[in-house]
PDB file of N, CA and C in Angstrom:
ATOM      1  N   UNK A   1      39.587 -43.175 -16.908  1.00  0.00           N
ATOM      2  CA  UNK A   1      38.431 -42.597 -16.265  1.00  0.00           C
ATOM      3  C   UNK A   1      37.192 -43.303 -16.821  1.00  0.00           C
ATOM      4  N   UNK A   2      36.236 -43.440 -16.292  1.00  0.00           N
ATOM      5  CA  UNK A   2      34.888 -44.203 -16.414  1.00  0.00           C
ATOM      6  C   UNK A   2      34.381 -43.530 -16.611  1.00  0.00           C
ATOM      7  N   UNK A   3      32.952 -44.279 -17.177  1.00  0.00           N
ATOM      8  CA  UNK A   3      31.731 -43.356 -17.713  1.00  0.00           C
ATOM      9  C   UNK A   3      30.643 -42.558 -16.538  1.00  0.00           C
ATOM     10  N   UNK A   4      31.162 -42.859 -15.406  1.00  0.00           N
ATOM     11  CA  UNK A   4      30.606 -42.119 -14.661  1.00  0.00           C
ATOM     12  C   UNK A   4      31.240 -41.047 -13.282  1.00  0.00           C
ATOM     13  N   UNK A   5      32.583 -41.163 -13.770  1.00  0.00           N
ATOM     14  CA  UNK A   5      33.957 -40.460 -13.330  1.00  0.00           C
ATOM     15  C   UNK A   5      33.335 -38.805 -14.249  1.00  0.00           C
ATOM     16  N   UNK A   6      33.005 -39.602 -15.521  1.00  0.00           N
ATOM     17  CA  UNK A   6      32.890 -38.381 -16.816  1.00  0.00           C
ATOM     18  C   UNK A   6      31.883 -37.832 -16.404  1.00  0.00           C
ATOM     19  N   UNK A   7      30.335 -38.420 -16.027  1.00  0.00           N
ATOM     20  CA  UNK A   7      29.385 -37.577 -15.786  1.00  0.00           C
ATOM     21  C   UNK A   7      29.580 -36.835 -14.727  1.00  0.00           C
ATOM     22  N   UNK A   8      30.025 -37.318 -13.523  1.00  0.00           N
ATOM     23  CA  UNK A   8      30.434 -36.364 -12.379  1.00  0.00           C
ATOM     24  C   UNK A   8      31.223 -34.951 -12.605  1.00  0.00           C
ATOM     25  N   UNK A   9      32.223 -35.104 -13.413  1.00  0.00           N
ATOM     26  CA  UNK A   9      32.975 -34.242 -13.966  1.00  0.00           C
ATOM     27  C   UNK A   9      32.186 -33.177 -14.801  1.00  0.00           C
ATOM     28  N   UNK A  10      31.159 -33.382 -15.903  1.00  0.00           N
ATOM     29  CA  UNK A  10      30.406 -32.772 -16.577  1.00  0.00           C
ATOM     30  C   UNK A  10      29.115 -32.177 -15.814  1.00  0.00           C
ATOM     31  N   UNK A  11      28.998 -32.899 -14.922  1.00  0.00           N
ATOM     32  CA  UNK A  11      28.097 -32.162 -13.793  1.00  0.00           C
ATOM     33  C   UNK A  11      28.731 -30.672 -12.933  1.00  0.00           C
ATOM     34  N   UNK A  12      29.961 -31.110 -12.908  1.00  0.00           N
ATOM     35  CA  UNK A  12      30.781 -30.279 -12.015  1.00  0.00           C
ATOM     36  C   UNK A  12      30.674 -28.728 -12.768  1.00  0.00           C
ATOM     37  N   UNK A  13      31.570 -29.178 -14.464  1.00  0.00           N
ATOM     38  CA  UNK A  13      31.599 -28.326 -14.961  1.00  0.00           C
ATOM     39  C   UNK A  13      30.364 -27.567 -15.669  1.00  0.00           C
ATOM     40  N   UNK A  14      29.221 -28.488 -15.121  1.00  0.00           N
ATOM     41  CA  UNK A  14      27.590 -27.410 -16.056  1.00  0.00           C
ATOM     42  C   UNK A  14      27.249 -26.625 -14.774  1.00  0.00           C
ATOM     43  N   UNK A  15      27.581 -26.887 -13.555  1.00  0.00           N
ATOM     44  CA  UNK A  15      27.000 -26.192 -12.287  1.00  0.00           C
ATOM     45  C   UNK A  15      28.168 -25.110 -12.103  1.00  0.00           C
ATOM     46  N   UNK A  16      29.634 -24.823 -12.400  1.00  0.00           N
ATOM     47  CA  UNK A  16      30.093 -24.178 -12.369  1.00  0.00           C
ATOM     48  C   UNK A  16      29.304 -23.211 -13.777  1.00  0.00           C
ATOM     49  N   UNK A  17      29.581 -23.435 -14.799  1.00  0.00           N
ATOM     50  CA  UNK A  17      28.818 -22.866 -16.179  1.00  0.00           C
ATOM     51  C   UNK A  17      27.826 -22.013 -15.697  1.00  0.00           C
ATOM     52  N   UNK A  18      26.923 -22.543 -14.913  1.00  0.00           N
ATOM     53  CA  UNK A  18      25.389 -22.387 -14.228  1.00  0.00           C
ATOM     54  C   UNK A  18      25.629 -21.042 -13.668  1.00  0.00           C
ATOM     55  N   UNK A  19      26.508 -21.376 -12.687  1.00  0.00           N
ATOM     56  CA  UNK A  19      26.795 -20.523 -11.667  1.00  0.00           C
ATOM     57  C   UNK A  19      27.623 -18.986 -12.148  1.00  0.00           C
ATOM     58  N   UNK A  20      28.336 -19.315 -13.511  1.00  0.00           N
ATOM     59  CA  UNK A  20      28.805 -18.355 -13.961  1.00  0.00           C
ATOM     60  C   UNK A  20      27.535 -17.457 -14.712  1.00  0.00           C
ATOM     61  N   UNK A  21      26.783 -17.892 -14.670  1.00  0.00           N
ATOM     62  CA  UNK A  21      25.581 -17.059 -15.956  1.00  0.00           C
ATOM     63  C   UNK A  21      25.158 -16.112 -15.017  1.00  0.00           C
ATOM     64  N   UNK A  22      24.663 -17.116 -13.982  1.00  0.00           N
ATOM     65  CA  UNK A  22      24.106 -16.095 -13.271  1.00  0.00           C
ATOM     66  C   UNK A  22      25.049 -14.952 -12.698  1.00  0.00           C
ATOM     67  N   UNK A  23      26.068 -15.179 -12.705  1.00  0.00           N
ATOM     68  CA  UNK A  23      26.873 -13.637 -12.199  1.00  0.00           C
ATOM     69  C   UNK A  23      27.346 -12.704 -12.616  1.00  0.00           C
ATOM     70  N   UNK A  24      26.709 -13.664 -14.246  1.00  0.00           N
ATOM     71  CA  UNK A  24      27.345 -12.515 -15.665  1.00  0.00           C
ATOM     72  C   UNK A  24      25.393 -11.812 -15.673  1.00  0.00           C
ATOM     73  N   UNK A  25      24.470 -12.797 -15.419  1.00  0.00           N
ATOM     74  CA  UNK A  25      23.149 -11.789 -15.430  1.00  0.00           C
ATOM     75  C   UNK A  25      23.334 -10.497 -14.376  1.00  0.00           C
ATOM     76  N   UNK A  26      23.786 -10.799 -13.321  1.00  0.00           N
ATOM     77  CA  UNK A  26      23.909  -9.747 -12.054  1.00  0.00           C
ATOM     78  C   UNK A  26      24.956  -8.492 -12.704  1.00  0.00           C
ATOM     79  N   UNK A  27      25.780  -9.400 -13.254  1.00  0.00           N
ATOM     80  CA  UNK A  27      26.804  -8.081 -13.611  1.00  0.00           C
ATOM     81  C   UNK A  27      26.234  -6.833 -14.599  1.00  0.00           C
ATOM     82  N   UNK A  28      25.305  -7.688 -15.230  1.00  0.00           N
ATOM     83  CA  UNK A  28      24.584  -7.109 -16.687  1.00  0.00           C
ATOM     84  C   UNK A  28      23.576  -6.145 -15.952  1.00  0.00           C
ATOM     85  N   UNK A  29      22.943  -6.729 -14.994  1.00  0.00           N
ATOM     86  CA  UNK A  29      22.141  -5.868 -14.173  1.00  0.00           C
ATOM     87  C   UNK A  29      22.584  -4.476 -13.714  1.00  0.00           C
ATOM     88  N   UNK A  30      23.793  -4.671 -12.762  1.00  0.00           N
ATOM     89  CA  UNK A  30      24.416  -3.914 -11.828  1.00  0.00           C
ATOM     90  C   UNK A  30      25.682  -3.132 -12.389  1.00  0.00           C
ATOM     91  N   UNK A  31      26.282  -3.582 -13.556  1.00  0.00           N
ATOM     92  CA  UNK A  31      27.784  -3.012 -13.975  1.00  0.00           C
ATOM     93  C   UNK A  31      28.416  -3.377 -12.539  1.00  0.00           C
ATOM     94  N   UNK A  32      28.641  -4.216 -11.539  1.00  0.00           N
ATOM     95  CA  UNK A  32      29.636  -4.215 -10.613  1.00  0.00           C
ATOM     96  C   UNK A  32      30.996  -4.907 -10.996  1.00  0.00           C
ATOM     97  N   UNK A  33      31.681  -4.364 -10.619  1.00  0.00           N
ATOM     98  CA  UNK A  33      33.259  -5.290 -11.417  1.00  0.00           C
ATOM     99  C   UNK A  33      33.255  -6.905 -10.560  1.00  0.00           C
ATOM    100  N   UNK A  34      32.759  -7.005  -9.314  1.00  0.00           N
ATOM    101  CA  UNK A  34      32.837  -8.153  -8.729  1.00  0.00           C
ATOM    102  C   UNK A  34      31.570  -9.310  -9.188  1.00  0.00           C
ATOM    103  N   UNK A  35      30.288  -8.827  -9.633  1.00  0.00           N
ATOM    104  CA  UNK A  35      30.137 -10.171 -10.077  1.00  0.00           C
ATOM    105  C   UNK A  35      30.454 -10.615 -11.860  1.00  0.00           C
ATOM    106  N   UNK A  36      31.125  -9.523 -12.126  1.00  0.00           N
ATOM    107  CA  UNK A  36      32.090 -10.209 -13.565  1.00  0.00           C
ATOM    108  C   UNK A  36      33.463 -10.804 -13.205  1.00  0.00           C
ATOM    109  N   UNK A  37      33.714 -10.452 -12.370  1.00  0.00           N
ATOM    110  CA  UNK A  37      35.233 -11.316 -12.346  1.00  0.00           C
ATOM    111  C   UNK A  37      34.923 -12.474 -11.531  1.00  0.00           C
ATOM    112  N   UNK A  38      34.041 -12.487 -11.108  1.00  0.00           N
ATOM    113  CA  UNK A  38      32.997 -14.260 -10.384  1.00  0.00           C
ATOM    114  C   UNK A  38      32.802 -14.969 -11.538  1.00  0.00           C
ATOM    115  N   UNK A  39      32.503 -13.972 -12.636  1.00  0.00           N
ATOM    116  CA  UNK A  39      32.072 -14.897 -13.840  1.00  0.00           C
ATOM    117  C   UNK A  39      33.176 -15.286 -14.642  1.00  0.00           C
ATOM    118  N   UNK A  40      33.566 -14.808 -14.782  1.00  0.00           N
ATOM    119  CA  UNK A  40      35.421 -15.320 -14.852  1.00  0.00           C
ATOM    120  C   UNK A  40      35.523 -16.286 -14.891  1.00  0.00           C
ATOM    121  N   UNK A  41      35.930 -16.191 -13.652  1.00  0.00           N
ATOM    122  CA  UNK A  41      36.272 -17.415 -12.553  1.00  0.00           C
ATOM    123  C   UNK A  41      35.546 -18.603 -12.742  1.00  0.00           C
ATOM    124  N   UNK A  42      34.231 -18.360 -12.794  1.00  0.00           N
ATOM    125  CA  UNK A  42      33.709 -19.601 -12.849  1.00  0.00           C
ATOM    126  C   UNK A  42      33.572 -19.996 -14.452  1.00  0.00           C
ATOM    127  N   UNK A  43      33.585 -19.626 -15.168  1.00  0.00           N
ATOM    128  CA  UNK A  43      33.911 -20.326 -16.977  1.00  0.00           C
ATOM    129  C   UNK A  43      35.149 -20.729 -17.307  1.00  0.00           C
ATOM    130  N   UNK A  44      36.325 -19.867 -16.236  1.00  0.00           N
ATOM    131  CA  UNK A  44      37.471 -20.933 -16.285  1.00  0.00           C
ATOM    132  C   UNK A  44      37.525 -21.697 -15.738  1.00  0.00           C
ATOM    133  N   UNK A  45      37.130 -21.951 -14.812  1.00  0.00           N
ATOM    134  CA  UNK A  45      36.803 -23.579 -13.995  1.00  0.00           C
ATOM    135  C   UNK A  45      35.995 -24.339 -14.572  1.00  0.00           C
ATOM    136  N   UNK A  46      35.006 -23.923 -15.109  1.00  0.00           N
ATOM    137  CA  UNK A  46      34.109 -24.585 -16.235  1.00  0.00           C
ATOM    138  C   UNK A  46      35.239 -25.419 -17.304  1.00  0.00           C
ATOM    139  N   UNK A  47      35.819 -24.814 -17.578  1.00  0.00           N
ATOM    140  CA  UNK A  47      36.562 -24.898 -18.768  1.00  0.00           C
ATOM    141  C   UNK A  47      37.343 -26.015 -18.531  1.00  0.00           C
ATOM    142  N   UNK A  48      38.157 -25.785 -17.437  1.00  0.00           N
ATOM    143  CA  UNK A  48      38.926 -26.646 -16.705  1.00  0.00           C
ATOM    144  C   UNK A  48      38.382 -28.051 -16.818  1.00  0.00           C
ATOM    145  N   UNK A  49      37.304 -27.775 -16.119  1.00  0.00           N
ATOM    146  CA  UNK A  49      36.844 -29.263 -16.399  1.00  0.00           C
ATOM    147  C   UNK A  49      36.156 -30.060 -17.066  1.00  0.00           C
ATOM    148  N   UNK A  50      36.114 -29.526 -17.933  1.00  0.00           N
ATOM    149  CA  UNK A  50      35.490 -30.098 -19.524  1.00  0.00           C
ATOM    150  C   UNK A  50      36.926 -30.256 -19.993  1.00  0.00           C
ATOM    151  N   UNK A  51      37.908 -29.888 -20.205  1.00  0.00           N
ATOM    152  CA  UNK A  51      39.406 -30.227 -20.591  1.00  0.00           C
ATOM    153  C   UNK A  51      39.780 -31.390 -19.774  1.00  0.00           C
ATOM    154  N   UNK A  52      39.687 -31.431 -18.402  1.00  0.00           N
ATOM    155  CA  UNK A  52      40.112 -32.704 -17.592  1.00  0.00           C
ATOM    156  C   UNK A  52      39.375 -33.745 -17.900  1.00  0.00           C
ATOM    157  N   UNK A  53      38.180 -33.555 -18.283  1.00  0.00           N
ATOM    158  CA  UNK A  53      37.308 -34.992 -18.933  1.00  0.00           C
ATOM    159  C   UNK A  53      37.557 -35.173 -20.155  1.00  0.00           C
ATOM    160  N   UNK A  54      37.928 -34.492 -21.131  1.00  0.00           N
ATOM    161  CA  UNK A  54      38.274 -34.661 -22.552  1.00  0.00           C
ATOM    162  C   UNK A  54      39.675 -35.489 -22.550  1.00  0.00           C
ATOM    163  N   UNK A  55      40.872 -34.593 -21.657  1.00  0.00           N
ATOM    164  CA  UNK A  55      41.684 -35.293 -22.004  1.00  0.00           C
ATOM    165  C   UNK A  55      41.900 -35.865 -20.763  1.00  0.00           C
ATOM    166  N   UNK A  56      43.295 -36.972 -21.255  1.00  0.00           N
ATOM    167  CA  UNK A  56      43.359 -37.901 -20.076  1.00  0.00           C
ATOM    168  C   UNK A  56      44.499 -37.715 -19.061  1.00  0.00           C
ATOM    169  N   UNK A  57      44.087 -36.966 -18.271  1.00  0.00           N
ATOM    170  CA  UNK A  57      45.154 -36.404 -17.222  1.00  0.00           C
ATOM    171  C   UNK A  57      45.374 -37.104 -16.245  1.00  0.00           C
ATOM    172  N   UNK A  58      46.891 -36.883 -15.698  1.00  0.00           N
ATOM    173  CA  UNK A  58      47.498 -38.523 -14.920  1.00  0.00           C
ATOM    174  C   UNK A  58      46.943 -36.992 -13.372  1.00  0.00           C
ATOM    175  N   UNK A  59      46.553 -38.086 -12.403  1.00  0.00           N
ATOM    176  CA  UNK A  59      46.614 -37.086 -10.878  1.00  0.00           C
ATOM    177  C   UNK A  59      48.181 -36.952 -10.606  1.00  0.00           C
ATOM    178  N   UNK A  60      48.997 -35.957 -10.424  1.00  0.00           N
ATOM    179  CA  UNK A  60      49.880 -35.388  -9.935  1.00  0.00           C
ATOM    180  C   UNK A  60      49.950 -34.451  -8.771  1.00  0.00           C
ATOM    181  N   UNK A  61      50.948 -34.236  -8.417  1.00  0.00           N
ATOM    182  CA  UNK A  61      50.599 -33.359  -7.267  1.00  0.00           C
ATOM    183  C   UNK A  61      51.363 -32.072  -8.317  1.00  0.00           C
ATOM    184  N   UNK A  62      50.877 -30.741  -8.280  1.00  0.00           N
ATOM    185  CA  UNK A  62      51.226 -29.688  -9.022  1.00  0.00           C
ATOM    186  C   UNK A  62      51.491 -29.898 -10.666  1.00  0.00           C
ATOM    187  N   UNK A  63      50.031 -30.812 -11.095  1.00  0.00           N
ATOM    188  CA  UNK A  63      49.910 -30.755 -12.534  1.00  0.00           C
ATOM    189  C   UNK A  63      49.484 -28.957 -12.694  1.00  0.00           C
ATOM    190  N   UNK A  64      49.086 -29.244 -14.226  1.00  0.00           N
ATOM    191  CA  UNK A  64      48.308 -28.110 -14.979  1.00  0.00           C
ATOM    192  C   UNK A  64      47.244 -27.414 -14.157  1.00  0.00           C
ATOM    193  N   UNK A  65      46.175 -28.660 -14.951  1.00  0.00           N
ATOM    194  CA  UNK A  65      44.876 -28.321 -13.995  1.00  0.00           C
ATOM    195  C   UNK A  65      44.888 -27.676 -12.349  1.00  0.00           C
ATOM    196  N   UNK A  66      45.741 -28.000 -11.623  1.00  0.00           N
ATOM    197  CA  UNK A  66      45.831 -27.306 -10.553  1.00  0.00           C
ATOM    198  C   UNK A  66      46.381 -25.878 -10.569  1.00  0.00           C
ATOM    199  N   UNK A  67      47.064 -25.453 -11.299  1.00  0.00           N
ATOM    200  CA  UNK A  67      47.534 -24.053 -11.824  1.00  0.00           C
ATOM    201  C   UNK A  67      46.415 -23.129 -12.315  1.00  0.00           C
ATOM    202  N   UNK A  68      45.754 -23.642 -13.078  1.00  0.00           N
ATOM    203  CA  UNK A  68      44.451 -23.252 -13.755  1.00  0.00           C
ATOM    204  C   UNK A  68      43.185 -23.198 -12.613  1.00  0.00           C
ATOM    205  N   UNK A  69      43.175 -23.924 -11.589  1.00  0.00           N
ATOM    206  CA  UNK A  69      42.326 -23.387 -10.424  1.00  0.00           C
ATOM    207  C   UNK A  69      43.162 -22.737  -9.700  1.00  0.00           C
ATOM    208  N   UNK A  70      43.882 -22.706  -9.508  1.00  0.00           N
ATOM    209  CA  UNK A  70      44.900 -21.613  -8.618  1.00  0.00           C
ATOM    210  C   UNK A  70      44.328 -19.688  -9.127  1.00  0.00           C
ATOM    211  N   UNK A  71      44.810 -19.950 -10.175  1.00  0.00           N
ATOM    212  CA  UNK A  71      44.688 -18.729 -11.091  1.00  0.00           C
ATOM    213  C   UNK A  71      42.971 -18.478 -10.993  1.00  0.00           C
ATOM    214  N   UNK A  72      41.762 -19.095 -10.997  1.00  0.00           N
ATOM    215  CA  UNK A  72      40.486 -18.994 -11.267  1.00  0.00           C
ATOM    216  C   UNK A  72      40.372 -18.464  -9.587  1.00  0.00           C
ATOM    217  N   UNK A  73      40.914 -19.647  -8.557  1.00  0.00           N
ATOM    218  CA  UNK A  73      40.240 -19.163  -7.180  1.00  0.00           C
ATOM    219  C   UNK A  73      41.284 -17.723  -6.840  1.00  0.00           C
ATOM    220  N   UNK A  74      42.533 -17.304  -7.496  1.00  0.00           N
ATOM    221  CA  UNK A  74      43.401 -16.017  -7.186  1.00  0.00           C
ATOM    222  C   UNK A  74      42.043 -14.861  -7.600  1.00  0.00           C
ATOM    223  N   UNK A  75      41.650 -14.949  -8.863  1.00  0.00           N
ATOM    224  CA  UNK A  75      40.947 -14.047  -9.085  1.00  0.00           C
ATOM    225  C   UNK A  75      39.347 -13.720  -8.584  1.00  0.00           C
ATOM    226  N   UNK A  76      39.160 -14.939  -7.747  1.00  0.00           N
ATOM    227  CA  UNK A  76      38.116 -14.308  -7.080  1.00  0.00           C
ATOM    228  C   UNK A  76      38.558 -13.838  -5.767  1.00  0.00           C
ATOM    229  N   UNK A  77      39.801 -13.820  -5.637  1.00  0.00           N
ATOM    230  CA  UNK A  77      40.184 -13.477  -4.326  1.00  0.00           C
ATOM    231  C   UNK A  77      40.310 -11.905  -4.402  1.00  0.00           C
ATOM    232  N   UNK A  78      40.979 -11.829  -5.630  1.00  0.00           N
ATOM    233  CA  UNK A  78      41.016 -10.048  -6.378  1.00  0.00           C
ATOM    234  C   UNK A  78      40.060  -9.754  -6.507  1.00  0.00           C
ATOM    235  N   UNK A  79      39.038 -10.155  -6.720  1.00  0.00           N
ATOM    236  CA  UNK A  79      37.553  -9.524  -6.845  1.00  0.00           C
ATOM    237  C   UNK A  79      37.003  -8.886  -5.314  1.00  0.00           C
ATOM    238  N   UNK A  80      37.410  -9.964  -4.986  1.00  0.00           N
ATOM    239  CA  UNK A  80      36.809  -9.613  -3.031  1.00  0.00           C
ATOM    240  C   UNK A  80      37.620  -8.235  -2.801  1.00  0.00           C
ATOM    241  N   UNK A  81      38.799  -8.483  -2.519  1.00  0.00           N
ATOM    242  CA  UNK A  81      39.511  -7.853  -1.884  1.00  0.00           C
ATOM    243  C   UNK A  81      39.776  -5.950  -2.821  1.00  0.00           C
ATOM    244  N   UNK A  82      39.313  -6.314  -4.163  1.00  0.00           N
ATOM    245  CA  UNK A  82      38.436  -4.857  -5.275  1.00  0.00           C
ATOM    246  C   UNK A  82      37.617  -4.347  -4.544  1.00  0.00           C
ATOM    247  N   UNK A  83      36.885  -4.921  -4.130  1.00  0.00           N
ATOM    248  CA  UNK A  83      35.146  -4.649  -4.114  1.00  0.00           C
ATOM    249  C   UNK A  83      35.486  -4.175  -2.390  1.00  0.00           C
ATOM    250  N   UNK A  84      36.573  -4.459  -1.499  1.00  0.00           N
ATOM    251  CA  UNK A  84      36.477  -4.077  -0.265  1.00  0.00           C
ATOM    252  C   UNK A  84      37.358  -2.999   0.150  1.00  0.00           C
ATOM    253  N   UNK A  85      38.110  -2.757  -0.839  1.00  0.00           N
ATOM    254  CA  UNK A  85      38.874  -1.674  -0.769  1.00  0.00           C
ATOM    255  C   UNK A  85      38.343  -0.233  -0.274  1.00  0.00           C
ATOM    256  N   UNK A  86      39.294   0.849   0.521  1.00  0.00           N
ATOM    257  CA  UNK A  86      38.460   1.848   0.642  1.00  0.00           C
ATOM    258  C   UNK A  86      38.262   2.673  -0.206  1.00  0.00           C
ATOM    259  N   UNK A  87      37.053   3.536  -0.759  1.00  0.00           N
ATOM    260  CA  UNK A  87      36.682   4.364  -1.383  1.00  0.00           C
ATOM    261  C   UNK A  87      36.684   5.688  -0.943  1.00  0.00           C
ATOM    262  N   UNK A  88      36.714   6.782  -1.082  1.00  0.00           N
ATOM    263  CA  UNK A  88      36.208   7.964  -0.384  1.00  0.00           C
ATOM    264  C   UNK A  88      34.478   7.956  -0.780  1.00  0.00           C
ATOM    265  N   UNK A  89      33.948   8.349   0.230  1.00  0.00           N
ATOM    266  CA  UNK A  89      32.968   8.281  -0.134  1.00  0.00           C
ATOM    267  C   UNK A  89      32.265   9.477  -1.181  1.00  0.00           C
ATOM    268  N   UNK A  90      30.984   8.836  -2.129  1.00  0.00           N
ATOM    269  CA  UNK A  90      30.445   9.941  -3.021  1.00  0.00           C
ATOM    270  C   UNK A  90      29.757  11.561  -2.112  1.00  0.00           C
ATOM    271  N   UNK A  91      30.023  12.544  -2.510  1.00  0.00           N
ATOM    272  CA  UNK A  91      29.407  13.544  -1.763  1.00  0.00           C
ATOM    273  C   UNK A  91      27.494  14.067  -2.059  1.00  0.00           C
TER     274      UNK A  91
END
């Protein structure tokens, strides 16, 4: 990987980072369970790819790293599908 394979990658993973703060500020705001498990999601993808630039991972089809976004985009799927569930409503 090149030195600018790496910055792309470190870009990827500071705008995911980015994107996680802010949903951990909203959560902090609101207590909602859905924008903490956004934030989740997005620091393990963060994570992800600060690990894929550190180390030197061959492209495969059903490596690691693809397991590890599997699992990050599953749980925002659980978040959605939390947050849309029916409630009874408060009286």
């Amino acid at each position: 990987m090149d030195r600018y394979d790496q910055m792309a990658v470190g870009a990827i993973a500071m705008g995911y980072a980015v994107a996680g703060l802010f949903f951990l500020r909203f959560w902090r705001n609101t207590r909602d369970r859905l924008f903490l498990l956004f934030a989740v999601a997005l620091f393990v993808l963060a994570v992800n790819r600060v690990a894929y630039g550190l180390l030197v991972i061959e492209e495969q089809p059903g490596g690691q790293q693809y397991w590890v976004r599997l699992a990050a985009f599953a749980l925002i799927l659980l978040a959605i599908l939390d947050k849309n569930r029916s409630r009874p409503p408060k009286p």
